[in-house]
C-alpha atoms as a PDB file:
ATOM      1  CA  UNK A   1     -37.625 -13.152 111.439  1.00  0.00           C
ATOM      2  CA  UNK A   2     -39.093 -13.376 108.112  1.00  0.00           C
ATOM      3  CA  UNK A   3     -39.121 -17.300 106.565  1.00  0.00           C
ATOM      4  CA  UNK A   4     -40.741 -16.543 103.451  1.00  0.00           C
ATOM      5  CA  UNK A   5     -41.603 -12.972 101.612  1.00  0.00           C
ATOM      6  CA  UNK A   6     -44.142 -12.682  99.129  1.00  0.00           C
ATOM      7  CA  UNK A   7     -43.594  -9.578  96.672  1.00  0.00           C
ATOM      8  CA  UNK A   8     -45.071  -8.507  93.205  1.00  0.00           C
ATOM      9  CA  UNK A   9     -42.604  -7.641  90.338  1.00  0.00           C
ATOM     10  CA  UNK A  10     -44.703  -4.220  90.434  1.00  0.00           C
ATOM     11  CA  UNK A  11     -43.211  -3.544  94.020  1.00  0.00           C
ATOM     12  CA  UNK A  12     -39.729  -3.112  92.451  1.00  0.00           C
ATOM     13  CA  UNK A  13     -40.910   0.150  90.856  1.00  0.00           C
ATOM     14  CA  UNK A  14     -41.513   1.350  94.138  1.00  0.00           C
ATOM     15  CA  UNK A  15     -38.489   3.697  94.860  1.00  0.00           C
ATOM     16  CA  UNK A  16     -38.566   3.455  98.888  1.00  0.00           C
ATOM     17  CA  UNK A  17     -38.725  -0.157  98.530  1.00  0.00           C
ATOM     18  CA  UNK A  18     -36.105  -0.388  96.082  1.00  0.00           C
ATOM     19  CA  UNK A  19     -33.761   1.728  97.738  1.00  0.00           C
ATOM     20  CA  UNK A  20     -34.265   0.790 101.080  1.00  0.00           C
ATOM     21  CA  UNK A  21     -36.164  -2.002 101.749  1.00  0.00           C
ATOM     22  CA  UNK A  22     -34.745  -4.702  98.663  1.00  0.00           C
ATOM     23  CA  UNK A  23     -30.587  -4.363  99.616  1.00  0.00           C
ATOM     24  CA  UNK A  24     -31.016  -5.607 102.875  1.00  0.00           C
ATOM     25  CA  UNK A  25     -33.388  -8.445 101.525  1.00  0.00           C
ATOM     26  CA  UNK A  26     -30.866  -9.169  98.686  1.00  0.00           C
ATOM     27  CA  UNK A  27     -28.396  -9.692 101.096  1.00  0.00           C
ATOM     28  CA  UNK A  28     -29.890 -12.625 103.088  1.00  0.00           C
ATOM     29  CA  UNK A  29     -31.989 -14.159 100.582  1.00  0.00           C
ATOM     30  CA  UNK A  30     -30.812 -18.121 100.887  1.00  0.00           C
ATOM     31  CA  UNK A  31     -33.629 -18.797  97.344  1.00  0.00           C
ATOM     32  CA  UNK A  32     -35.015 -16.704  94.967  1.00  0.00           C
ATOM     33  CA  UNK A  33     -38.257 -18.054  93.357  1.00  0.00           C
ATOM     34  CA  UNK A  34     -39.960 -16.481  90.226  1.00  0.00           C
ATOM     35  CA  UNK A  35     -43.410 -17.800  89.846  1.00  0.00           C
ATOM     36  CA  UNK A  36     -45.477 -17.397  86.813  1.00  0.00           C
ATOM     37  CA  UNK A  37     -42.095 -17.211  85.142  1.00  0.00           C
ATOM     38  CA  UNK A  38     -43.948 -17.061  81.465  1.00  0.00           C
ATOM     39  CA  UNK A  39     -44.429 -13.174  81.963  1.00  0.00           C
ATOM     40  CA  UNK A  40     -40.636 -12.047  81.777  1.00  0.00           C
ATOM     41  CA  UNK A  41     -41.142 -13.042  77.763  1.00  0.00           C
ATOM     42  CA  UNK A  42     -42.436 -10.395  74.978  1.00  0.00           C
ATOM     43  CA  UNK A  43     -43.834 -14.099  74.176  1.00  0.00           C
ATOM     44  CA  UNK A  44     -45.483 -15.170  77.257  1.00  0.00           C
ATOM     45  CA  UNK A  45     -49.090 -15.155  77.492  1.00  0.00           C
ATOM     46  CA  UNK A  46     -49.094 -12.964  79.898  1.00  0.00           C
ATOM     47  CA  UNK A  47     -46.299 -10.194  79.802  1.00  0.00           C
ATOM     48  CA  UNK A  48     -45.679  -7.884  82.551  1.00  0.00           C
ATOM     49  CA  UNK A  49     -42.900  -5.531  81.659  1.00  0.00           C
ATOM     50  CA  UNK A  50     -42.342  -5.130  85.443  1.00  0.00           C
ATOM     51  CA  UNK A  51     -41.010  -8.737  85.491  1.00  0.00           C
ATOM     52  CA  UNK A  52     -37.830  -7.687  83.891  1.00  0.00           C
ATOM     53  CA  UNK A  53     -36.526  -5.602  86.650  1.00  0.00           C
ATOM     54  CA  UNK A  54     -35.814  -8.872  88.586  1.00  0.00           C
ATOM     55  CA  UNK A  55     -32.543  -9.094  86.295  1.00  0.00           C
ATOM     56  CA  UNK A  56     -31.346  -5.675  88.229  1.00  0.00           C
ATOM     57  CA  UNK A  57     -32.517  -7.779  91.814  1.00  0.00           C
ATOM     58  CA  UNK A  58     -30.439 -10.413  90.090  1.00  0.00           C
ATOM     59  CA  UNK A  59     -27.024  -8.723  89.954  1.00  0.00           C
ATOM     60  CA  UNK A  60     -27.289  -7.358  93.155  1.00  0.00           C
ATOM     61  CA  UNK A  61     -27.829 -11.076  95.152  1.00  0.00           C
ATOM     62  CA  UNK A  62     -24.718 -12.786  96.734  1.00  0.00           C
ATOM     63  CA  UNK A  63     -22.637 -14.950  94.447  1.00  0.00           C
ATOM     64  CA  UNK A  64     -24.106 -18.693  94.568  1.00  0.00           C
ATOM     65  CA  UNK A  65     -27.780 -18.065  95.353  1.00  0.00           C
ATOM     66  CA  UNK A  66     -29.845 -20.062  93.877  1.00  0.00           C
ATOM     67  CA  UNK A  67     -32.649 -19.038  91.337  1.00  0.00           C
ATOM     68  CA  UNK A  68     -35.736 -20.854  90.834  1.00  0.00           C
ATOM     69  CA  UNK A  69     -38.003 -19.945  87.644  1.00  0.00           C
ATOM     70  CA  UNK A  70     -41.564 -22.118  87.817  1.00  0.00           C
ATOM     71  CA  UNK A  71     -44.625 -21.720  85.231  1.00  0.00           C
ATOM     72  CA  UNK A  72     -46.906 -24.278  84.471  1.00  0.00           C
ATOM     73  CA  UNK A  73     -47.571 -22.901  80.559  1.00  0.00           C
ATOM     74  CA  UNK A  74     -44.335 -22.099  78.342  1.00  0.00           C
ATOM     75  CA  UNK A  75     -43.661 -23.469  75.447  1.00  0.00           C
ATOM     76  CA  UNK A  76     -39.752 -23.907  74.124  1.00  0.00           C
ATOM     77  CA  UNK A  77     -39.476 -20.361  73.049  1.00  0.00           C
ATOM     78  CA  UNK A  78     -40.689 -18.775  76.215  1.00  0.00           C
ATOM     79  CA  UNK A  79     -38.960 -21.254  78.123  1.00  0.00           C
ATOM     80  CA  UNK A  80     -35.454 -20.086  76.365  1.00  0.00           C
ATOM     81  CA  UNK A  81     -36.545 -16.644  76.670  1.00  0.00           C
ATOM     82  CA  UNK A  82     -37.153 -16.932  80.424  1.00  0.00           C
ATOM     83  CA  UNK A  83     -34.164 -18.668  80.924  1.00  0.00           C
ATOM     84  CA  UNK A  84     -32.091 -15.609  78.929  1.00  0.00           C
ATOM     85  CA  UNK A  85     -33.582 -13.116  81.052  1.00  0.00           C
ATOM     86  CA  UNK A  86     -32.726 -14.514  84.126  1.00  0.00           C
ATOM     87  CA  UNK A  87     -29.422 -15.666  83.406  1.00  0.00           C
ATOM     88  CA  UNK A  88     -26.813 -14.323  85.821  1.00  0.00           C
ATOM     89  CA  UNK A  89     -23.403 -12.506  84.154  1.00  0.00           C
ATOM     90  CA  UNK A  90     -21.219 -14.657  85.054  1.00  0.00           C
ATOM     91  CA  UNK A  91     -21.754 -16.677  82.103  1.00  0.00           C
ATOM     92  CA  UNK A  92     -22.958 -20.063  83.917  1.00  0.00           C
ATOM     93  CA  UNK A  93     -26.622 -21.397  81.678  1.00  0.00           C
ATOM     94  CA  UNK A  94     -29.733 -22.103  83.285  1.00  0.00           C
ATOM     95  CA  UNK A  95     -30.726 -25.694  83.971  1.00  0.00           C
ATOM     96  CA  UNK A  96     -33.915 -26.122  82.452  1.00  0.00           C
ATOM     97  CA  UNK A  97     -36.644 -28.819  83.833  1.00  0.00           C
ATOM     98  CA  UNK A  98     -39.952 -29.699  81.889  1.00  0.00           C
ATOM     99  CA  UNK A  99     -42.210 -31.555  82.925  1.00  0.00           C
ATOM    100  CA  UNK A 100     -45.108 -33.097  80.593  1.00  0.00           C
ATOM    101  CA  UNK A 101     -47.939 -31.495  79.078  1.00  0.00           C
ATOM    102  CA  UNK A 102     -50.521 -34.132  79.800  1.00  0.00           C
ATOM    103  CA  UNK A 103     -53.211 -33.694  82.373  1.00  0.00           C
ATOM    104  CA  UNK A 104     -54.427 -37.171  82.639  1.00  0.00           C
ATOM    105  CA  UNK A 105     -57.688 -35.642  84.863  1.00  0.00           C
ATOM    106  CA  UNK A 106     -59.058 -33.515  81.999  1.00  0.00           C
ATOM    107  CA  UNK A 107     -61.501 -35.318  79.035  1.00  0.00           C
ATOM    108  CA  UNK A 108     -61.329 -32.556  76.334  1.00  0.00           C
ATOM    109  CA  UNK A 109     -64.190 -32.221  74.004  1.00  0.00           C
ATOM    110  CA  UNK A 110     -65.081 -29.145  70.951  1.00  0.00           C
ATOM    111  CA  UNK A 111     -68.310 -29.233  70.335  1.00  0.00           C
ATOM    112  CA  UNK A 112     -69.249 -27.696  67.368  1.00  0.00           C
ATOM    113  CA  UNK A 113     -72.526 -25.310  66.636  1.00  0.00           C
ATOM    114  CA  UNK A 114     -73.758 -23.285  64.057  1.00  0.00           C
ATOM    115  CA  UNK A 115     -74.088 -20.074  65.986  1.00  0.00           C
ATOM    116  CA  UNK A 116     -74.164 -17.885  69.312  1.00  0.00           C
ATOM    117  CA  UNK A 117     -77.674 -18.892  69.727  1.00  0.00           C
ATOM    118  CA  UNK A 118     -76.762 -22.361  69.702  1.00  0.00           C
ATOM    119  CA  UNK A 119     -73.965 -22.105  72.207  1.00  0.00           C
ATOM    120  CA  UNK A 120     -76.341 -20.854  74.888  1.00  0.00           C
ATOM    121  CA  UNK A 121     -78.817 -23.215  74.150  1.00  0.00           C
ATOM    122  CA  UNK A 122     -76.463 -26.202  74.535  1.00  0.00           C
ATOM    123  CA  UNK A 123     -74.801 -24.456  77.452  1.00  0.00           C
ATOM    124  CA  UNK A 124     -78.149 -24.239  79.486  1.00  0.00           C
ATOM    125  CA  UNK A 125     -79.250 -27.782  78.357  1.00  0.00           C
ATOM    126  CA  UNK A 126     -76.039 -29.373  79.380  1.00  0.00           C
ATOM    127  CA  UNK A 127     -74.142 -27.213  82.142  1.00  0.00           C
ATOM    128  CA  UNK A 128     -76.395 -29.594  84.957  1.00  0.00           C
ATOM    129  CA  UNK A 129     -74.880 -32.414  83.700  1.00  0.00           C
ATOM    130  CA  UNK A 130     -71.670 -31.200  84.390  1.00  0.00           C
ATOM    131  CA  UNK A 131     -69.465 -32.209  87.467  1.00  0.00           C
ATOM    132  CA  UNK A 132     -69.194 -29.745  90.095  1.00  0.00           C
ATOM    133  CA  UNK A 133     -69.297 -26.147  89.870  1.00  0.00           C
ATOM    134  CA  UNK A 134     -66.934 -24.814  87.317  1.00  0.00           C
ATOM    135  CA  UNK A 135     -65.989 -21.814  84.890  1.00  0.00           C
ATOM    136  CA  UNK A 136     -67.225 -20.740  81.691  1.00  0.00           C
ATOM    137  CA  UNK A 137     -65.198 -18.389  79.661  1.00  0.00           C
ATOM    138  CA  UNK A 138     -66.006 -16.146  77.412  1.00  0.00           C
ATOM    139  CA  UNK A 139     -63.954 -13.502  74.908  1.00  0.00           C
ATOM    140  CA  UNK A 140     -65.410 -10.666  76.491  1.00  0.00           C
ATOM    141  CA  UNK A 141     -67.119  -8.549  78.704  1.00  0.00           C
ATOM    142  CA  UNK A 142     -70.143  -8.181  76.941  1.00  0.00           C
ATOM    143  CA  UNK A 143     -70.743 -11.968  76.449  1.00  0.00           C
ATOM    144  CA  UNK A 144     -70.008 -12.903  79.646  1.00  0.00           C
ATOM    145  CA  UNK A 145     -72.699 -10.229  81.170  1.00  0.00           C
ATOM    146  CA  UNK A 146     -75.058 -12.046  78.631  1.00  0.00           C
ATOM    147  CA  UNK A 147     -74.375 -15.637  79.089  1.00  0.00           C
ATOM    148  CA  UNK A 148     -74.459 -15.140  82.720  1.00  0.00           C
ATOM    149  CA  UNK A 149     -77.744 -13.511  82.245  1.00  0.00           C
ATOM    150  CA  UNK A 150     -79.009 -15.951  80.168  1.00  0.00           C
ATOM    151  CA  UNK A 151     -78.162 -19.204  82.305  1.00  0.00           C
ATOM    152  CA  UNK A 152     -80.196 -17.137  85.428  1.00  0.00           C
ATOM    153  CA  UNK A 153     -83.212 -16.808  82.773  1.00  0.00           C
ATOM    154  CA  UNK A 154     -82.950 -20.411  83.139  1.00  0.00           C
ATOM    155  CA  UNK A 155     -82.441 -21.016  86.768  1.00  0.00           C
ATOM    156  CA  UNK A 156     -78.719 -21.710  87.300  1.00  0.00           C
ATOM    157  CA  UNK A 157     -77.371 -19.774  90.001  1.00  0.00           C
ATOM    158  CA  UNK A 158     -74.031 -18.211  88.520  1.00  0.00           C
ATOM    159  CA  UNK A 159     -71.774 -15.352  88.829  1.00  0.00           C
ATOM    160  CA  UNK A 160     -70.080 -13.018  86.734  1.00  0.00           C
ATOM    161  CA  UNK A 161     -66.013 -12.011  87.034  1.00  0.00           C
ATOM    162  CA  UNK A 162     -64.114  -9.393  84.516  1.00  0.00           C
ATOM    163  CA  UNK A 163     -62.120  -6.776  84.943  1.00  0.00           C
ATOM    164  CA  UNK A 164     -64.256  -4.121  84.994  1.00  0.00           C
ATOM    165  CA  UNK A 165     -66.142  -5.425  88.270  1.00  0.00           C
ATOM    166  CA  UNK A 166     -65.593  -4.025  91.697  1.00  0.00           C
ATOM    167  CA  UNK A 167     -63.086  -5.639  93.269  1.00  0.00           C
ATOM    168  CA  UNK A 168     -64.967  -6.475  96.211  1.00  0.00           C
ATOM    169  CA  UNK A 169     -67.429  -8.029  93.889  1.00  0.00           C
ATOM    170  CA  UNK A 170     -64.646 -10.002  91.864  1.00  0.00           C
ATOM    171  CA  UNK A 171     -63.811 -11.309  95.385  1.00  0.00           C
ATOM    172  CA  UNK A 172     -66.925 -12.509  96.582  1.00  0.00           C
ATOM    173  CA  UNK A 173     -67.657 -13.865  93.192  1.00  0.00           C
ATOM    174  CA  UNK A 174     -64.565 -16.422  93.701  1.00  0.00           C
ATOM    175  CA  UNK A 175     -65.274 -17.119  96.924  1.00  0.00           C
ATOM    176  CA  UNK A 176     -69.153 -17.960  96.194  1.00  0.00           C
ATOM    177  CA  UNK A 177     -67.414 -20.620  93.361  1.00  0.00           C
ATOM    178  CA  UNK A 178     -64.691 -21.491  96.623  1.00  0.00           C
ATOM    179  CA  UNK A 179     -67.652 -22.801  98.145  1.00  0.00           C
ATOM    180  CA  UNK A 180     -69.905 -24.067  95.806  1.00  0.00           C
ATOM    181  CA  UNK A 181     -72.415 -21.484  96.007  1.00  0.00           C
ATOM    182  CA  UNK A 182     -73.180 -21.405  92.665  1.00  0.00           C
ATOM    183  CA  UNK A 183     -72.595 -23.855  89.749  1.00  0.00           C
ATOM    184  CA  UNK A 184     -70.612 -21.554  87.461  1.00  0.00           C
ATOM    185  CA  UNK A 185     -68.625 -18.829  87.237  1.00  0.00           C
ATOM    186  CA  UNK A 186     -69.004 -16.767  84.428  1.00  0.00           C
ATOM    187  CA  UNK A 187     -65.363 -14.830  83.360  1.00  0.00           C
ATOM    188  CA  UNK A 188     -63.704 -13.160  81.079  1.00  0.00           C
ATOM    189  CA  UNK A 189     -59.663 -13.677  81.307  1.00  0.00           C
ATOM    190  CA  UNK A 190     -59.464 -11.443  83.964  1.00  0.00           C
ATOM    191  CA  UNK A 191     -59.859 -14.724  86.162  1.00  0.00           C
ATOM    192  CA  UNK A 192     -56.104 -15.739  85.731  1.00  0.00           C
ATOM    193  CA  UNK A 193     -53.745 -16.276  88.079  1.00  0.00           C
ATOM    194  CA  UNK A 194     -53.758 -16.923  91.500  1.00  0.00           C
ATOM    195  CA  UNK A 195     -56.872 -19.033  91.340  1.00  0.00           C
ATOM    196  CA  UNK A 196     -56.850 -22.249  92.924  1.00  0.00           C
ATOM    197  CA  UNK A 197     -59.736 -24.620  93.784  1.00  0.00           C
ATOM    198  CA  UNK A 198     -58.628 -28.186  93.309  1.00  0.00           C
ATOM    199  CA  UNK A 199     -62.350 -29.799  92.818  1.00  0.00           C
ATOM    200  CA  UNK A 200     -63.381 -27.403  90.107  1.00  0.00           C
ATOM    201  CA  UNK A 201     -65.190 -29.884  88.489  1.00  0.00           C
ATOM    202  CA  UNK A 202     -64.776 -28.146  84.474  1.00  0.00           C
ATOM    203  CA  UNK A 203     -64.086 -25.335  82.075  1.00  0.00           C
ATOM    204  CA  UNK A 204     -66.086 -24.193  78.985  1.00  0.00           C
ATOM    205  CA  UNK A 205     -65.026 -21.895  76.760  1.00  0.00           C
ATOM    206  CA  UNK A 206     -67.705 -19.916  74.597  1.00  0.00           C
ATOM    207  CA  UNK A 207     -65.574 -18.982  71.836  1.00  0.00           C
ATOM    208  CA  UNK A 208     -61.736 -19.807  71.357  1.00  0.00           C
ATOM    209  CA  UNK A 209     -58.952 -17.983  73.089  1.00  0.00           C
ATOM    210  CA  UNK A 210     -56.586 -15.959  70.999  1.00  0.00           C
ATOM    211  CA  UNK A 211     -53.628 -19.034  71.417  1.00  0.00           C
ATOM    212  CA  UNK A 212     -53.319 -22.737  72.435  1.00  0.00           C
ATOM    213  CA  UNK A 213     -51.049 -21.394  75.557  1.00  0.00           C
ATOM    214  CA  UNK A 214     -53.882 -19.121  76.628  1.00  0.00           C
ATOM    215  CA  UNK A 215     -56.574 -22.050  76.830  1.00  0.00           C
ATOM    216  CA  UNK A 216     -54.117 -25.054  78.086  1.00  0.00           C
ATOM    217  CA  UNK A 217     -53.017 -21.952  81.075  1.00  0.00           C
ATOM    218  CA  UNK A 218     -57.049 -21.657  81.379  1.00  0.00           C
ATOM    219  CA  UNK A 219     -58.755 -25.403  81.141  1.00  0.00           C
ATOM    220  CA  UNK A 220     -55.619 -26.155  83.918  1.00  0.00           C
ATOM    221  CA  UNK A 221     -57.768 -25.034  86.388  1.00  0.00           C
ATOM    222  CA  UNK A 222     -59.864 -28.126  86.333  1.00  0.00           C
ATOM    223  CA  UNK A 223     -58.796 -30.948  87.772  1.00  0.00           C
ATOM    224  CA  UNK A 224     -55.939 -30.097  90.188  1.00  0.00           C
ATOM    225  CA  UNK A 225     -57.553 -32.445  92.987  1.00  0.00           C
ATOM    226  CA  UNK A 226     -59.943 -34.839  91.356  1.00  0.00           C
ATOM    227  CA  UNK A 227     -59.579 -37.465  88.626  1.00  0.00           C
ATOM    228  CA  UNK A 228     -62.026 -36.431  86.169  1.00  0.00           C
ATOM    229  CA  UNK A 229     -63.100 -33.018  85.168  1.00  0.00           C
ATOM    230  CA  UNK A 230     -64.390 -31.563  81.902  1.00  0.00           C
ATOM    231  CA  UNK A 231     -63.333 -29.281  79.762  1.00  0.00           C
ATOM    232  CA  UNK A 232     -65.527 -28.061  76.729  1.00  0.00           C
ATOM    233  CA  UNK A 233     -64.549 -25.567  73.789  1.00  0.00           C
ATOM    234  CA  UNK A 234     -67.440 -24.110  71.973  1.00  0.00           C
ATOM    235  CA  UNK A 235     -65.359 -22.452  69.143  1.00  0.00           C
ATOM    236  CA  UNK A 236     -67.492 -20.265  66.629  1.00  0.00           C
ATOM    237  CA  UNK A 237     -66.186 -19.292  63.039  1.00  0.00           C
ATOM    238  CA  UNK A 238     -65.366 -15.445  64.041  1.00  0.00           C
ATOM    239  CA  UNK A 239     -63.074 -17.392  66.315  1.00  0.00           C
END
């Protein structure tokens, strides 16, 4: 009665499910889809160790079902990895598909300033002229308690999301950016995956992420729905 099942890689740790719950499922699944595909690699941006028990779920499906693998931020090694993992044992490769990098909706910009300072000063001068409501990153939880704090001094009405927040809190925080409560939301990486608002109108970074994969997977929030959004990196030299 079930069309589609939605399950975390985490629930296959979960001996009653595992035991009793995933053979039956194994043995009517007609597709298997692994989204977010990146974290089976030791070089994804995101690894989840738990991801790598889907090769066990693997072996145990009906000969001939078909496995799909789908990330939007892999580059060839991860890609090769990914494929590797999930390769089946009786030999046959994985048919890789790529599609291109370019996100003709985003205008990238670095805008370079001498200092923290500096960064908040541009970033209350200029965030009105931005599209939208939108998310500005920062490297950690400190900053982003301060730059939110900061753009309130200065009357933008903004919200703050890490990982040390109440969940409830984290919640209501995306939903107040969901509806364009407030112009910005203020994160750490926490905000990752699983968010989806096709109008957010840009990204700014305050200070660089740790890899190239980490801030294309991040400014790809912008512009899913409209065609223009901005996305701003405010690198510092500690970067």
């Amino acid at each position: 009665t079930v069309d589609v099942l939605l399950i975390s890689p985490e629930r296959l740790n979960n001996p009653d499910f595992r035991d009793n719950v995933l053979p039956r499922l194994a043995a009517t699944t007609g597709l298997l889809v692994v989204d977010e595909a990146h974290c089976v690699s030791d070089w994804g941006h995101d690894f989840r160790p738990d991801y790598r028990r889907l090769r066990t779920f693997l072996a145990g499906l009906p000969a001939g079902t078909p496995v799909l693998a789908t990330t939007a931020t892999a580059n060839e090694r991860v890609t090769h990895d990914v494929a590797e993992q999930l390769s089946t044992d009786d030999g046959s490769a994985a048919l890789v598909l790529r599609g291109t990098l370019d996100r003709e909706s985003l205008r990238l910009a670095v805008i370079d300033l001498p200092g923290a300072a500096h960064r908040l000063g541009w970033l209350a001068a200029h965030l009105e002229e931005l599209p939208g409501s939108g998310i500005v990153y920062t490297l950690t939880v400190a900053a982003a308690a301060e730059t939110a704090e900061f753009l309130r001094s200065r009357g933008y009405p903004v919200a703050v999301y890490t990982g040390q927040a109440e969940d409830a809190d984290r919640r209501a925080a995306e939903q107040d950016l969901l509806d364009n409560k407030i112009k910005a939301l203020v994160a750490t990486s926490a905000l990752g995956m699983g968010f989806d608002k096709p109008d957010l109108g840009f990204v700014v970074h305050v200070g660089a992420p740790s890899s190239p994969v980490a801030y294309y997977q991040q400014v790809g929030r912008a512009g899913r729905g409209t065609d223009n959004a901005d996305v701003l990196l405010l690198p510092g030299p500690e970067d």
